[in-house]
Protein backbone atom coordinates (compact mmCIF):
# COMPACT_ATOMS: atom_id res chain seq x y z
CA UNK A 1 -0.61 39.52 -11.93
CA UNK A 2 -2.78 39.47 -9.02
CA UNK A 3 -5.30 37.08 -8.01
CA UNK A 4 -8.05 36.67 -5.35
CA UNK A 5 -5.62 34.34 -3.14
CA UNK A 6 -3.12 37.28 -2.89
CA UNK A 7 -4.96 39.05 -0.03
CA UNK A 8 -6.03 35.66 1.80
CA UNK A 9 -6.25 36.46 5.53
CA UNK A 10 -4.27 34.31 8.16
CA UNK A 11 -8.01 32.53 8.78
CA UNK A 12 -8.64 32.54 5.07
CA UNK A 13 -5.17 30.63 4.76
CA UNK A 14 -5.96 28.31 6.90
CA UNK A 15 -9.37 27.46 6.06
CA UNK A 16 -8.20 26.32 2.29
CA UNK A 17 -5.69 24.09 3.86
CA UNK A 18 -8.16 22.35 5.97
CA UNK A 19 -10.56 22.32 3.03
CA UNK A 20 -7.35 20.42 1.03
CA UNK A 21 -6.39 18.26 3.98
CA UNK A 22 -10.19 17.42 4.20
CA UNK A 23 -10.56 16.65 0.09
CA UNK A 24 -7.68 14.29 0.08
CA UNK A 25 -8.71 12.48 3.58
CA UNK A 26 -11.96 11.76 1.67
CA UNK A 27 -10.47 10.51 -1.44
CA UNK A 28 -7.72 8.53 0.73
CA UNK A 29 -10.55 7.08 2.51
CA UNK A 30 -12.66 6.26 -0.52
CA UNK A 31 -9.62 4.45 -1.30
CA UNK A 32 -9.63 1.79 1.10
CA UNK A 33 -10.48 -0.75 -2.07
CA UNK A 34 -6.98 -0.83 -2.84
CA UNK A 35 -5.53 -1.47 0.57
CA UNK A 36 -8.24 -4.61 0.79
CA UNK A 37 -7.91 -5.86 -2.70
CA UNK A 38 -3.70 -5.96 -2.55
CA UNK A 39 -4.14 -6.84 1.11
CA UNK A 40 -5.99 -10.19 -0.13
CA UNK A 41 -4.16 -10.82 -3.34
CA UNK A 42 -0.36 -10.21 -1.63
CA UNK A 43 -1.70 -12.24 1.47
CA UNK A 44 -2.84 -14.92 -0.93
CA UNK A 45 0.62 -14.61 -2.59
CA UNK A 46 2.76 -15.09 0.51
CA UNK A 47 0.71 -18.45 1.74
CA UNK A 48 0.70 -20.09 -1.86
CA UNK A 49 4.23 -19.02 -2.05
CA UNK A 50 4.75 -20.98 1.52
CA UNK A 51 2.59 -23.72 0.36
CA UNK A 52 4.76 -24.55 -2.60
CA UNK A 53 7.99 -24.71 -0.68
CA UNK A 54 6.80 -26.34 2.51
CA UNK A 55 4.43 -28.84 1.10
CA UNK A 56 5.23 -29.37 -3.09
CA UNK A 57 7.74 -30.36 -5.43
CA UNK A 58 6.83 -27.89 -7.44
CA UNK A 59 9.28 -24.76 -5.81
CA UNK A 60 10.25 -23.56 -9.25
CA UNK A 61 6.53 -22.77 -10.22
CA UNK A 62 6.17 -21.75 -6.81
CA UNK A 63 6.45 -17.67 -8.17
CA UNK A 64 4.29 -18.24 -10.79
CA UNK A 65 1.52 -17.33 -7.55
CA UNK A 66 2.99 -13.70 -8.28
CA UNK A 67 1.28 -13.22 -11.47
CA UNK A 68 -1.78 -12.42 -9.28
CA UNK A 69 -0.60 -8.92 -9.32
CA UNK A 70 -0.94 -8.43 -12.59
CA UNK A 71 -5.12 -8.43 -13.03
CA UNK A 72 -4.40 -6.67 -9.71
CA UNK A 73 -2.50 -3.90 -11.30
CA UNK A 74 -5.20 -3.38 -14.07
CA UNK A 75 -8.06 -3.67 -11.48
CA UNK A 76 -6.37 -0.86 -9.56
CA UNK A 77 -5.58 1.46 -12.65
CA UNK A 78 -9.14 1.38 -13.80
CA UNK A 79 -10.28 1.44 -10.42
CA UNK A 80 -8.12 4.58 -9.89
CA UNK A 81 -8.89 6.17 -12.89
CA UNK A 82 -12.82 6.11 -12.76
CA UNK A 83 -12.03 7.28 -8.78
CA UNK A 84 -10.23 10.01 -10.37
CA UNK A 85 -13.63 11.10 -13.03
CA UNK A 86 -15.75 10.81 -10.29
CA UNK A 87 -14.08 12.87 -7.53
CA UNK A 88 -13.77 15.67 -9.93
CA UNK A 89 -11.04 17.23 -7.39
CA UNK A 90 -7.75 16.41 -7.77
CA UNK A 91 -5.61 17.78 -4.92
CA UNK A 92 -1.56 18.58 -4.65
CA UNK A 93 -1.40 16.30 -1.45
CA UNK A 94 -3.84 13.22 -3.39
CA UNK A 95 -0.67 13.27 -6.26
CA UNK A 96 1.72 13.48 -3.82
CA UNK A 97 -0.18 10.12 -2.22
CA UNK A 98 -0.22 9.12 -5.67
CA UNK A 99 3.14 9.07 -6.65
CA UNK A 100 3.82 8.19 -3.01
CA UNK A 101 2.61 4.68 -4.30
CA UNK A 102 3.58 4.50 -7.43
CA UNK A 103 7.96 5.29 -6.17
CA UNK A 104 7.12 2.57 -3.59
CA UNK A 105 6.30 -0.29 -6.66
CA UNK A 106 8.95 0.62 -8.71
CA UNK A 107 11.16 0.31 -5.64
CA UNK A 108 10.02 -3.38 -4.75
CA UNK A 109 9.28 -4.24 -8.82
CA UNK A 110 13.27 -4.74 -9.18
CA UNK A 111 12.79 -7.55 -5.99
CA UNK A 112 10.33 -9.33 -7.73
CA UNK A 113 11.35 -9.78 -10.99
CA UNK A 114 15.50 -10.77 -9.86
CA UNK A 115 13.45 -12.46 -6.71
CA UNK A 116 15.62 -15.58 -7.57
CA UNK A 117 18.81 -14.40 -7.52
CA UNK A 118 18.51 -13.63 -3.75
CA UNK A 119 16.31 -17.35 -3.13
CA UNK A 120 13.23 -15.22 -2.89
CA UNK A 121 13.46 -13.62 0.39
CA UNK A 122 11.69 -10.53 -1.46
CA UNK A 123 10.03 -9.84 2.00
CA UNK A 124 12.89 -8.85 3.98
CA UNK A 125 12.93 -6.07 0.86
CA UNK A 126 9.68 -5.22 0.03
CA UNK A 127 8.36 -4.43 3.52
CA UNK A 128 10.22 -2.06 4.18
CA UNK A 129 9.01 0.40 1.30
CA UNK A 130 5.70 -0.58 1.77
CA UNK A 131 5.63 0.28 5.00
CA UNK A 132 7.01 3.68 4.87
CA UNK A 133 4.10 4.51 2.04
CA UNK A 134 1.63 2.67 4.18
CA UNK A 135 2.95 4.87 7.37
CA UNK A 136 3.24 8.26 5.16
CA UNK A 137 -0.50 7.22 4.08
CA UNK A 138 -1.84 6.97 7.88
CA UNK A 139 0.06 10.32 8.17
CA UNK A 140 -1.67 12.26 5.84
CA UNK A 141 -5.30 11.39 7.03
CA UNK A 142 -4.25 11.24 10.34
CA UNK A 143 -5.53 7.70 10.54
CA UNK A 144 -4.15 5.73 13.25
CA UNK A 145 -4.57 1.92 12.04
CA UNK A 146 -2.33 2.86 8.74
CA UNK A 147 0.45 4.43 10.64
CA UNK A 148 -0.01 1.07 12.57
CA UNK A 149 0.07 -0.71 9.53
CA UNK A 150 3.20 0.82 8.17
CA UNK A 151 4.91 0.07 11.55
CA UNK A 152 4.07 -3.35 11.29
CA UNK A 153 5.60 -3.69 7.83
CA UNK A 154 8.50 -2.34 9.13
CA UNK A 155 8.75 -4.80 12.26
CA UNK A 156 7.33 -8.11 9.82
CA UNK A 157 10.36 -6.74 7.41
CA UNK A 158 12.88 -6.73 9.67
CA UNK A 159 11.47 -10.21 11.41
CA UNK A 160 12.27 -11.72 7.85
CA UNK A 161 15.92 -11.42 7.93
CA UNK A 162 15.82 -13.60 10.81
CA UNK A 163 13.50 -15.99 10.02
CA UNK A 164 14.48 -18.74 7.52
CA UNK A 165 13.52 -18.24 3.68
CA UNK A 166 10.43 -20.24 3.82
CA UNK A 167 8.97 -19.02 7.27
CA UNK A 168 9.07 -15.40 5.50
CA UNK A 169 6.12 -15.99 3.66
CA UNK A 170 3.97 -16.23 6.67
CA UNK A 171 5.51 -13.24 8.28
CA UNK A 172 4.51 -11.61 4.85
CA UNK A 173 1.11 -12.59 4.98
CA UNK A 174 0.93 -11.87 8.81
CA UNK A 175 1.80 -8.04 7.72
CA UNK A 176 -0.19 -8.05 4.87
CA UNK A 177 -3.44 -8.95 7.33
CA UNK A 178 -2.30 -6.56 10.40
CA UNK A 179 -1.22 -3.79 7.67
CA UNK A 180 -3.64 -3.50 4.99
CA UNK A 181 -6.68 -5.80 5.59
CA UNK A 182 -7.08 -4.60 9.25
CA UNK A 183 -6.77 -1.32 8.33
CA UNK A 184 -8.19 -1.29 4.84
CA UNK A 185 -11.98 -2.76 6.53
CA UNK A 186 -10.92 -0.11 9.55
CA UNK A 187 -11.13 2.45 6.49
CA UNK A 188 -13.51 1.63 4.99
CA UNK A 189 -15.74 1.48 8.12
CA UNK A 190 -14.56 5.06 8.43
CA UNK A 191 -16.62 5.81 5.15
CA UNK A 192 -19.81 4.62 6.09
């Protein structure tokens, strides 16, 4: 069966691409919400996880500051989903930055949940993805400060297995500024 895209023209071709690559830049960009809302709450996480080992007596509680991410995780699903309604377009490359996201957090959801068996040095792990989604993100827009971003993750990750287990919270929340916040207000900027 034939249909109008059959006899698309080289310009034709290329015009819908740009019209795709366009769509999802502007729904990536819309997005920037969730780069500054798990910028804050991880960078919160990291310092009160720092805070409890360097100052307390309390280490044991000390991941307890992780349960942050849960109201985070329903803020962002309901914050995605009514982004979904009202950009009505739904492109290839926006689920392939979708599920992009969602492979990185089941990759670092193992990491936090056995975070104890390996003393907690979940940074030195969960970097690492988040910085290749975070990089792949900046890719796809073509938006320098993420690509930044994600190469920050990737230097703060690899900074953690040299730094000792409770000076890899700051390096955490060091990345977490320089890779999301900076960019996510950078982003969002963009939008205005």
């Amino acid at each position: 069966m034939e249909t109008k895209h059959d006899n698309l023209n080289p310009q034709q071709s290329l015009e819908i691409i740009s019209d795709m690559i366009n769509q999802v830049k502007g729904n990536i960009r819309s997005s920037s919400f969730y780069f500054l809302l798990w910028g804050w709450v991880i960078t919160f996480c990291n310092v009160g996880m720092y805070y409890f080992f360097k100052y307390t007596e309390y280490q044991r509680q000390a991941p307890l500051v992780w349960t942050l991410c849960i109201p985070a995780w329903i803020i962002t699903m309901i914050y995605a989903s009514r982004q979904e309604k009202k950009a009505g377009v739904v492109t290839h490359l926006d689920r392939i930055s979708m599920w992009l996201w969602i492979g990185m957090a089941i990759t670092i959801f193992p990491s936090w949940i056995f975070g104890e068996k390996i003393n907690w040095m979940v940074n030195a792990i969960v970097l690492m993805p988040i910085g290749m989604a975070t990089f792949l993100s900046g890719i796809i827009i073509r938006f320098r400060p993420l690509i930044l971003g994600g190469i920050t993750f990737w230097i703060a990750g690899t900074l953690c297995y040299i730094v000792g287990p409770i000076e890899q919270y700051l390096v955490g929340a060091i990345a977490m500024v320089f890779g999301y916040l900076v960019p996510g207000y950078l982003l969002k900027k963009s939008n205005q």
